[in-house]
PDB file of N, CA and C in Angstrom:
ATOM      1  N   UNK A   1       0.845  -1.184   0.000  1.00  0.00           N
ATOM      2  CA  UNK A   1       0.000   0.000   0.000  1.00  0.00           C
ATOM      3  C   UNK A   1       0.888   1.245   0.000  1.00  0.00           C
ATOM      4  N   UNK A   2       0.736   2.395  -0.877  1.00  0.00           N
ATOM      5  CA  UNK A   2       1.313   3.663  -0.868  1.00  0.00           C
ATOM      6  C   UNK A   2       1.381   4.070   0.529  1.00  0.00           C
ATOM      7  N   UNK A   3       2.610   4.704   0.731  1.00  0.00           N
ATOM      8  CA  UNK A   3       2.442   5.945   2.146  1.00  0.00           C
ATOM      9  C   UNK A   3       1.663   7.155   1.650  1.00  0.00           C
ATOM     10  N   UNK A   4       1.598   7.904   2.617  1.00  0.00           N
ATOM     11  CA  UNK A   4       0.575   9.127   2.526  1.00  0.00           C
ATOM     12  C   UNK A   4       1.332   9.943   1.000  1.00  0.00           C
ATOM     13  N   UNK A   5       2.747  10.054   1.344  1.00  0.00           N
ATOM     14  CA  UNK A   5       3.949  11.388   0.715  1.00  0.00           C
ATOM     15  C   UNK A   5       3.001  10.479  -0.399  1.00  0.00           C
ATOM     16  N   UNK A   6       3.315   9.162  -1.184  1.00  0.00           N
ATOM     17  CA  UNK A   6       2.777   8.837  -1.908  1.00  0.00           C
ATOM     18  C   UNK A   6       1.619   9.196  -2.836  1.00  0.00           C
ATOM     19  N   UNK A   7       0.448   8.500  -1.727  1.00  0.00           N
ATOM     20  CA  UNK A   7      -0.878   9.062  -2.169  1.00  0.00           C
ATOM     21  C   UNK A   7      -1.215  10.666  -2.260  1.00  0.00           C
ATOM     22  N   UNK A   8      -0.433  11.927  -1.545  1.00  0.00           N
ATOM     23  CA  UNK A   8      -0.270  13.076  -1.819  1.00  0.00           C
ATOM     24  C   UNK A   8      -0.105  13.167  -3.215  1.00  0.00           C
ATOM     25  N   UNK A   9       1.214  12.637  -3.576  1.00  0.00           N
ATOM     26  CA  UNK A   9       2.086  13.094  -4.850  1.00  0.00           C
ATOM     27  C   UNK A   9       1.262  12.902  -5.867  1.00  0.00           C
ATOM     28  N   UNK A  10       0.273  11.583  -6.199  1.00  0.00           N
ATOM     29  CA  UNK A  10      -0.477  11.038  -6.992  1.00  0.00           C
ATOM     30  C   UNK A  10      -1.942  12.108  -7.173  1.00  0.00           C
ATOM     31  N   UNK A  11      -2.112  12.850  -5.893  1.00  0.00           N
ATOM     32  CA  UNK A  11      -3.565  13.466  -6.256  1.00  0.00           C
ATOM     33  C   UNK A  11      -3.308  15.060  -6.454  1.00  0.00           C
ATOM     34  N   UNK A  12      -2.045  15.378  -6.128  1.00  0.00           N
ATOM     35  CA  UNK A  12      -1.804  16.626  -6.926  1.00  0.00           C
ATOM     36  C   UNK A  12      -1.179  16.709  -8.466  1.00  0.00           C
ATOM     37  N   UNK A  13      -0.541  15.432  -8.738  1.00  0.00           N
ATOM     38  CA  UNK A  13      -0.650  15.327 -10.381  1.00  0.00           C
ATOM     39  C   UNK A  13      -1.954  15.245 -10.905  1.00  0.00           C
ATOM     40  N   UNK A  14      -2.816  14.400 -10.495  1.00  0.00           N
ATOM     41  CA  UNK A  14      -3.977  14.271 -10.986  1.00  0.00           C
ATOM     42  C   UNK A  14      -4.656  15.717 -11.126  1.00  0.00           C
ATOM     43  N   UNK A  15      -4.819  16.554 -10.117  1.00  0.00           N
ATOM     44  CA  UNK A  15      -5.588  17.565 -10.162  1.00  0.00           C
ATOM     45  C   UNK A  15      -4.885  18.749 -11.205  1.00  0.00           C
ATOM     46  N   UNK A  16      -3.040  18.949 -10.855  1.00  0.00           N
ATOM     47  CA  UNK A  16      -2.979  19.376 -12.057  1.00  0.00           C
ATOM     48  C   UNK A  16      -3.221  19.344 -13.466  1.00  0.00           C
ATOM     49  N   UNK A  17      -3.039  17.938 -13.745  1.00  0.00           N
ATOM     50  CA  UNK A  17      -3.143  17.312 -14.876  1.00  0.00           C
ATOM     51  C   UNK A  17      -5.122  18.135 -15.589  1.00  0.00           C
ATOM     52  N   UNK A  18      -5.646  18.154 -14.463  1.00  0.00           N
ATOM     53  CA  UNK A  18      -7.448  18.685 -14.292  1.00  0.00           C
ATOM     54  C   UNK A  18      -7.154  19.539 -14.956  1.00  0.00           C
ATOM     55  N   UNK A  19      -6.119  20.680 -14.042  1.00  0.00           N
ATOM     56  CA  UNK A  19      -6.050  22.156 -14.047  1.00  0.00           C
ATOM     57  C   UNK A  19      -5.714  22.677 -15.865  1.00  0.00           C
ATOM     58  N   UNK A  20      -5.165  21.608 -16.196  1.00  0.00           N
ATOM     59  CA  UNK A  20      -5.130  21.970 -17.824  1.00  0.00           C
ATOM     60  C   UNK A  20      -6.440  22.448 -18.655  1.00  0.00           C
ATOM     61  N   UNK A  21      -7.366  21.469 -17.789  1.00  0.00           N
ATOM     62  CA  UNK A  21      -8.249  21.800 -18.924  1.00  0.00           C
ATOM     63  C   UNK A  21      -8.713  21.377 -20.203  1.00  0.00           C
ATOM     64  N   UNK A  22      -8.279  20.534 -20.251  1.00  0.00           N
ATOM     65  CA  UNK A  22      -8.235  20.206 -21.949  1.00  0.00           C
ATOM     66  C   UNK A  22      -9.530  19.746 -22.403  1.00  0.00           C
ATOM     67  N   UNK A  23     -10.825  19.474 -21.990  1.00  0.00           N
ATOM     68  CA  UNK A  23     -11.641  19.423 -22.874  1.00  0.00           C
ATOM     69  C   UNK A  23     -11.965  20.909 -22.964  1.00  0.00           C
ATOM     70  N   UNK A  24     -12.502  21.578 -21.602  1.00  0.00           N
ATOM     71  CA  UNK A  24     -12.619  23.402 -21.967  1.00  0.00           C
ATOM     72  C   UNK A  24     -11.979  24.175 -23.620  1.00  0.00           C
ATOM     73  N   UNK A  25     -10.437  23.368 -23.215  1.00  0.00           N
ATOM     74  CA  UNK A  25      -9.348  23.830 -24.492  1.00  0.00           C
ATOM     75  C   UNK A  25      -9.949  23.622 -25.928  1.00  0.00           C
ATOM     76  N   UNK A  26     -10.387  22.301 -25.627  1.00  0.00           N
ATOM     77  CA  UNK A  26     -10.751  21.509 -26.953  1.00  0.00           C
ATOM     78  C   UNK A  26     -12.165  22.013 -27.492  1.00  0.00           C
ATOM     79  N   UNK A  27     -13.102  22.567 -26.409  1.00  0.00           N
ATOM     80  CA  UNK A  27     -14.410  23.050 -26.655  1.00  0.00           C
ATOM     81  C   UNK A  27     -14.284  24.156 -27.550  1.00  0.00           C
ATOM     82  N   UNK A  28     -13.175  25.213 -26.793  1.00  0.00           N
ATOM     83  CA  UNK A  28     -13.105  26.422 -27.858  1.00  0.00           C
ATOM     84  C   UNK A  28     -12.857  26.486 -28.837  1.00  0.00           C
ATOM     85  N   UNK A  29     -11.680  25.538 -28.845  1.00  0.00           N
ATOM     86  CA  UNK A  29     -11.421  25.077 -30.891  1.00  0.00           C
ATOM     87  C   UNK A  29     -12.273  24.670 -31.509  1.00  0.00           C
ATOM     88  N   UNK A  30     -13.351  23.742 -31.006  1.00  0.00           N
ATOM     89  CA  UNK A  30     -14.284  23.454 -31.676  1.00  0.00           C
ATOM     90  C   UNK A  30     -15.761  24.229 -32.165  1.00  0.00           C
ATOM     91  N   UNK A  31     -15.881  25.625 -30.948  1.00  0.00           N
ATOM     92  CA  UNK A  31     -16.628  26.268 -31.254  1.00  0.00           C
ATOM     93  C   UNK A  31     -16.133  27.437 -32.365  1.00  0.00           C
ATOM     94  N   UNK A  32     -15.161  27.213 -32.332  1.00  0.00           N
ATOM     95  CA  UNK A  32     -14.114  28.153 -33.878  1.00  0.00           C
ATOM     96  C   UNK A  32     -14.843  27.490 -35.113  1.00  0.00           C
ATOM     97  N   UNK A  33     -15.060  26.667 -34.790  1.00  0.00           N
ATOM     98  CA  UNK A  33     -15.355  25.547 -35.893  1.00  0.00           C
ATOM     99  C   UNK A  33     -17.523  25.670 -36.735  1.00  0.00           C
ATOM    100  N   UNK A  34     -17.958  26.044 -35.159  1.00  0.00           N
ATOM    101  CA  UNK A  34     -19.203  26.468 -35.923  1.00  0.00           C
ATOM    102  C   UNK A  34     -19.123  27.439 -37.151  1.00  0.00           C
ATOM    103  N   UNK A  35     -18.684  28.114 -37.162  1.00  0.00           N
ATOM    104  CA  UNK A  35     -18.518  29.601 -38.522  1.00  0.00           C
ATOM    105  C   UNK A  35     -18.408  29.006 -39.578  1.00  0.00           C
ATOM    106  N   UNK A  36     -17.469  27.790 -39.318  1.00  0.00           N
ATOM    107  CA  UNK A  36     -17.257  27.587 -40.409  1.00  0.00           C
ATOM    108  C   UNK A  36     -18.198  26.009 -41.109  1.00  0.00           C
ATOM    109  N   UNK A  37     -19.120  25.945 -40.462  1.00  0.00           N
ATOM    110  CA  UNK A  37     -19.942  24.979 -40.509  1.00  0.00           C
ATOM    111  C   UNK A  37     -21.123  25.361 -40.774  1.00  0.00           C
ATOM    112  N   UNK A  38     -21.490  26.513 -40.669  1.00  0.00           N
ATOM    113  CA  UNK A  38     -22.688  27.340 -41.311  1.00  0.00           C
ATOM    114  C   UNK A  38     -22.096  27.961 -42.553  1.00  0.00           C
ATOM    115  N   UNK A  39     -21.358  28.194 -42.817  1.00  0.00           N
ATOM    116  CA  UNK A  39     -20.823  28.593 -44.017  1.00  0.00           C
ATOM    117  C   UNK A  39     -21.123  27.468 -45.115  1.00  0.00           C
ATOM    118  N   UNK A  40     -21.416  26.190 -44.658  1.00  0.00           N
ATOM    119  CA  UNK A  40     -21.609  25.074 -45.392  1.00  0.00           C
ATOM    120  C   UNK A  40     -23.220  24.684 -45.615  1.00  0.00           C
ATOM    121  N   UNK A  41     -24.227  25.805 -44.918  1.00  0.00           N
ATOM    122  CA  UNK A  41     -25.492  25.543 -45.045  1.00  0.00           C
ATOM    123  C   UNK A  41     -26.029  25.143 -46.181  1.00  0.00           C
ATOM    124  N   UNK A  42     -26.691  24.322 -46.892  1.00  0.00           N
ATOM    125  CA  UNK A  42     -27.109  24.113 -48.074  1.00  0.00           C
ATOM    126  C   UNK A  42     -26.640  23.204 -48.633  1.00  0.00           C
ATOM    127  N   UNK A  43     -24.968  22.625 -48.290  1.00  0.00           N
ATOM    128  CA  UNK A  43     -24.483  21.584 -48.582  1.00  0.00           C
ATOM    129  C   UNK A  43     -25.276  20.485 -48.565  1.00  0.00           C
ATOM    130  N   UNK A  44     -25.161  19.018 -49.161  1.00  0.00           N
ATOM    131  CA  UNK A  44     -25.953  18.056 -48.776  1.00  0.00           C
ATOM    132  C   UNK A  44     -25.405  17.607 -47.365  1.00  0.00           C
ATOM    133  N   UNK A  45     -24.118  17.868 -47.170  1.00  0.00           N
ATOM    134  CA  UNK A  45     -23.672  16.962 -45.893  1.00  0.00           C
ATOM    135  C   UNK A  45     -23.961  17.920 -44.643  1.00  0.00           C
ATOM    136  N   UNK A  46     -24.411  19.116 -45.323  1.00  0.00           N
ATOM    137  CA  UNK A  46     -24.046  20.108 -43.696  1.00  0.00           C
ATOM    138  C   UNK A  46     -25.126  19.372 -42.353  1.00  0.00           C
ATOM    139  N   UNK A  47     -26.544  18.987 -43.011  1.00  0.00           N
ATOM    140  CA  UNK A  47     -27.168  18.351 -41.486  1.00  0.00           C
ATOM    141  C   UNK A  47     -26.026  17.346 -40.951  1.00  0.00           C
ATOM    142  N   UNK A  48     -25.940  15.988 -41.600  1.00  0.00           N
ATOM    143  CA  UNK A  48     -25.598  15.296 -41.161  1.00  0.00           C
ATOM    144  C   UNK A  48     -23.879  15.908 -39.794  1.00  0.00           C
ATOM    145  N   UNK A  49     -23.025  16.676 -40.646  1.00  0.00           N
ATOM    146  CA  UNK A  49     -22.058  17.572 -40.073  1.00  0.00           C
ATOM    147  C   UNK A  49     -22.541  18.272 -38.988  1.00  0.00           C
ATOM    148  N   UNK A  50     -23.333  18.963 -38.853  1.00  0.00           N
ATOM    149  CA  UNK A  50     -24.421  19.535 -37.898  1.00  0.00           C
ATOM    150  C   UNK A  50     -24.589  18.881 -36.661  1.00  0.00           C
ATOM    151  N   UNK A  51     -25.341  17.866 -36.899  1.00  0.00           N
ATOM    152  CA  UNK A  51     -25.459  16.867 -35.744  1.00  0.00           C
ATOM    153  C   UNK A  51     -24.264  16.216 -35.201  1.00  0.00           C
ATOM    154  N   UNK A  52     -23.086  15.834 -36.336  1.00  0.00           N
ATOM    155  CA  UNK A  52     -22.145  15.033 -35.549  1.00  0.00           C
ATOM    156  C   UNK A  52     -21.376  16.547 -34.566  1.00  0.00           C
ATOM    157  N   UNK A  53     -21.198  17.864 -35.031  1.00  0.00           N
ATOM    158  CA  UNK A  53     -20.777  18.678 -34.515  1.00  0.00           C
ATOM    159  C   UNK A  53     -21.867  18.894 -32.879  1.00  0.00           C
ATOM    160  N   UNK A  54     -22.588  18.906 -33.092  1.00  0.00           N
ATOM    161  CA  UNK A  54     -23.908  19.470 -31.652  1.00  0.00           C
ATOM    162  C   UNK A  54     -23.642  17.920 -30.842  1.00  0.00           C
ATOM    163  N   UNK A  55     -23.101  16.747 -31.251  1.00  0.00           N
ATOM    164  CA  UNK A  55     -23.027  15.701 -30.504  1.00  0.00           C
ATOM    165  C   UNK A  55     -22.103  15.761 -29.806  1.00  0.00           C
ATOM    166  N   UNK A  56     -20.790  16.385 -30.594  1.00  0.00           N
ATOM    167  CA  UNK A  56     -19.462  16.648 -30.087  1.00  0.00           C
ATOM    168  C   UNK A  56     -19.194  17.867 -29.195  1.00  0.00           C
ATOM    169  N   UNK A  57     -20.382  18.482 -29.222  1.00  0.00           N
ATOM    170  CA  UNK A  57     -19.961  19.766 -27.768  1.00  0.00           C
ATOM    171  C   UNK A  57     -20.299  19.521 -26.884  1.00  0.00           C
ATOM    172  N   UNK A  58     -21.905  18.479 -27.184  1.00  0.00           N
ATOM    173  CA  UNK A  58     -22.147  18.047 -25.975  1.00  0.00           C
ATOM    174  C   UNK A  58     -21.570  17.464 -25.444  1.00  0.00           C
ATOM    175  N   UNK A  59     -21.000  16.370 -25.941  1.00  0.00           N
ATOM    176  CA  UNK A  59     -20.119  15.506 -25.336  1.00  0.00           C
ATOM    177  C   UNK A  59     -18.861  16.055 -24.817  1.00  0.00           C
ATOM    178  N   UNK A  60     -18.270  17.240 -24.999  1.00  0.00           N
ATOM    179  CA  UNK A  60     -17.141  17.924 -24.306  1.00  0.00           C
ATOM    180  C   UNK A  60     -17.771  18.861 -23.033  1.00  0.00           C
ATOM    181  N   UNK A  61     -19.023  19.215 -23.403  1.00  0.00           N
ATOM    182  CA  UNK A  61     -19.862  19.888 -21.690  1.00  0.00           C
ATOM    183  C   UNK A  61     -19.743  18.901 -20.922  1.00  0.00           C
ATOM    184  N   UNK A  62     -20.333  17.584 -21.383  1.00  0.00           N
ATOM    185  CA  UNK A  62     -20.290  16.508 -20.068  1.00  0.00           C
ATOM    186  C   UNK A  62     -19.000  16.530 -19.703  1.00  0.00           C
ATOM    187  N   UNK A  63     -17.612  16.048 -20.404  1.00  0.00           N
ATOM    188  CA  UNK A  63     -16.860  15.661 -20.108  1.00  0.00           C
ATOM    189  C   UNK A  63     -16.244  16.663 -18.849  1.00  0.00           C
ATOM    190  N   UNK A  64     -16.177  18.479 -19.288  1.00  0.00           N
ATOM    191  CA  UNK A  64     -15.766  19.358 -18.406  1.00  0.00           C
ATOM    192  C   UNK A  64     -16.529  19.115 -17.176  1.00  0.00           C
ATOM    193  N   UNK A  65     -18.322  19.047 -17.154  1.00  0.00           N
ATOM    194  CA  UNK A  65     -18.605  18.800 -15.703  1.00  0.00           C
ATOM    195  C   UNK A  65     -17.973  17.707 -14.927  1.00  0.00           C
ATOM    196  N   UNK A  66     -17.500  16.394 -15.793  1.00  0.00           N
ATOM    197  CA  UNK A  66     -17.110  15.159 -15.084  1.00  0.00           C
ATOM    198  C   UNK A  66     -16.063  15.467 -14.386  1.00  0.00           C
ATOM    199  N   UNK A  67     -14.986  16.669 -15.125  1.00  0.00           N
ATOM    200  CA  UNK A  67     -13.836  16.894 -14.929  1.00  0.00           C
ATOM    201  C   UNK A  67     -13.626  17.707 -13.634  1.00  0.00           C
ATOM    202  N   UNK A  68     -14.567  18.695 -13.720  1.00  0.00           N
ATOM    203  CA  UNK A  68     -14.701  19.244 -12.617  1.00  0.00           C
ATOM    204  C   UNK A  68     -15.118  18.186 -11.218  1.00  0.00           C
ATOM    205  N   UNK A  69     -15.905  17.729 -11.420  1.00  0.00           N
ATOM    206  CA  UNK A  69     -16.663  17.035 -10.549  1.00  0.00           C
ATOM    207  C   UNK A  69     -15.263  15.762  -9.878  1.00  0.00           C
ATOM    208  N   UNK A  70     -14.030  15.318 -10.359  1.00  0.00           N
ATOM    209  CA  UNK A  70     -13.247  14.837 -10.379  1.00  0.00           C
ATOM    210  C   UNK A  70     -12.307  15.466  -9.202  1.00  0.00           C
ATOM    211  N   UNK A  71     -12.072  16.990  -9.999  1.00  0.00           N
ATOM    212  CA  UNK A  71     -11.240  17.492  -9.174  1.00  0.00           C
ATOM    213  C   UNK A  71     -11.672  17.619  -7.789  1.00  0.00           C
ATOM    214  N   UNK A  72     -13.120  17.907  -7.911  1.00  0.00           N
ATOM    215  CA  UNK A  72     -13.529  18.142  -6.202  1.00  0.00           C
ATOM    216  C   UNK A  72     -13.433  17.190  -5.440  1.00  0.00           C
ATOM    217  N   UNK A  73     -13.759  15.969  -6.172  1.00  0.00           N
ATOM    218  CA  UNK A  73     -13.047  15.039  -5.110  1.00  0.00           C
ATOM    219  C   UNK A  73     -11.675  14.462  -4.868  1.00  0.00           C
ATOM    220  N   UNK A  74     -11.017  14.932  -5.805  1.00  0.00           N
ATOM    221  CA  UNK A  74      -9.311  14.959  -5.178  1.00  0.00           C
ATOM    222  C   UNK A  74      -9.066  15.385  -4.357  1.00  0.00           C
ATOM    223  N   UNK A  75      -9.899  17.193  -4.330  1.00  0.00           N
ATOM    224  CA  UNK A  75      -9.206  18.012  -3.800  1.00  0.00           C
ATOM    225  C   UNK A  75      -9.994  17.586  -2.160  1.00  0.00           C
ATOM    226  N   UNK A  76     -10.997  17.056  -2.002  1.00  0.00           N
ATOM    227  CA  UNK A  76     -11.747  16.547  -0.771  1.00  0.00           C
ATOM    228  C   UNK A  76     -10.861  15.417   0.106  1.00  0.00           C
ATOM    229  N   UNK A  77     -10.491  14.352  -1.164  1.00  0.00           N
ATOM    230  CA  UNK A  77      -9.089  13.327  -0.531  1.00  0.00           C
ATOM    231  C   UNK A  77      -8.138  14.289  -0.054  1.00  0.00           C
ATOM    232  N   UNK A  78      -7.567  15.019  -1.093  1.00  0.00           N
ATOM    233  CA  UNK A  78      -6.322  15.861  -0.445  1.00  0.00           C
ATOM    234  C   UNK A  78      -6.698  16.453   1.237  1.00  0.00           C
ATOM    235  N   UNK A  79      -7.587  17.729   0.865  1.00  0.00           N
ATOM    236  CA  UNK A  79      -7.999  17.657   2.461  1.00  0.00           C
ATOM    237  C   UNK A  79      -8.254  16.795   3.459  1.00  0.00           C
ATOM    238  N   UNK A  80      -8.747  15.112   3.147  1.00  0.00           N
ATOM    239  CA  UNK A  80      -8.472  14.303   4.219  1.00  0.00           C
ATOM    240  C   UNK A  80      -7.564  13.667   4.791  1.00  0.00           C
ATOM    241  N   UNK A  81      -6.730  13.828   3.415  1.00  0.00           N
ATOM    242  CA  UNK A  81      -5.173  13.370   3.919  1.00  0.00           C
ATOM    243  C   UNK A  81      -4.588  14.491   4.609  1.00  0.00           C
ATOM    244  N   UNK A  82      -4.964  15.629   4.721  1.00  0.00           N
ATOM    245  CA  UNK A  82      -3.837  16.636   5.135  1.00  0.00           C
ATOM    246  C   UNK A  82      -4.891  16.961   6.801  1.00  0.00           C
ATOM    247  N   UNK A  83      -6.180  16.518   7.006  1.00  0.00           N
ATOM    248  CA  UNK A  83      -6.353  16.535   8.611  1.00  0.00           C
ATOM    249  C   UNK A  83      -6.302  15.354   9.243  1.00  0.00           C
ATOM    250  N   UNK A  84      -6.355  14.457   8.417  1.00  0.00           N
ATOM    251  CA  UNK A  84      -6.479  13.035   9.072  1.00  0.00           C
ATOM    252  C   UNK A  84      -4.609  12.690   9.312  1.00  0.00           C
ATOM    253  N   UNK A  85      -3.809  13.235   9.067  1.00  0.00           N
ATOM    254  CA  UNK A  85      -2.728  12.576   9.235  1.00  0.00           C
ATOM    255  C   UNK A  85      -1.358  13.639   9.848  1.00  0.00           C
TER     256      UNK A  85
END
């Protein structure tokens, strides 16, 4: 079983690793990406493009709440490791 220094070291990489951000990151590039996806209105493919695009933000909202929702409980371990010990 890890020592504490251990299990410390492991949940502040993790949370940094959070602190990046990267679906947030990835959301904005992708909302760069609407402009240019209405620009394609009328195309035959633009619905189908449409939907796979509105599937793919959603799916990066969930992912940021998960992400968030992640960190809070690191950061909840972290605080139990740092009164409990």
């Amino acid at each position: 079983m890890a020592d504490m220094q251990e299990v410390l070291a492991a949940i502040n990489v993790a949370i940094e690793k959070l602190d990046s951000n990267a679906s947030g990151n990835a959301l904005r590039q992708y909302e760069e990406l609407e402009q240019l996806l209405q620009s394609l209105n009328g195309v035959p493919a633009y619905e189908q493009a449409a939907q796979a695009y509105n599937g793919l933000i959603s799916s990066l909202r969930e992912s940021i709440s998960a992400e968030q929702q992640l960190k809070q409980t690191l950061e909840q371990a972290k605080a139990t490791f740092h009164g409990g010990f």
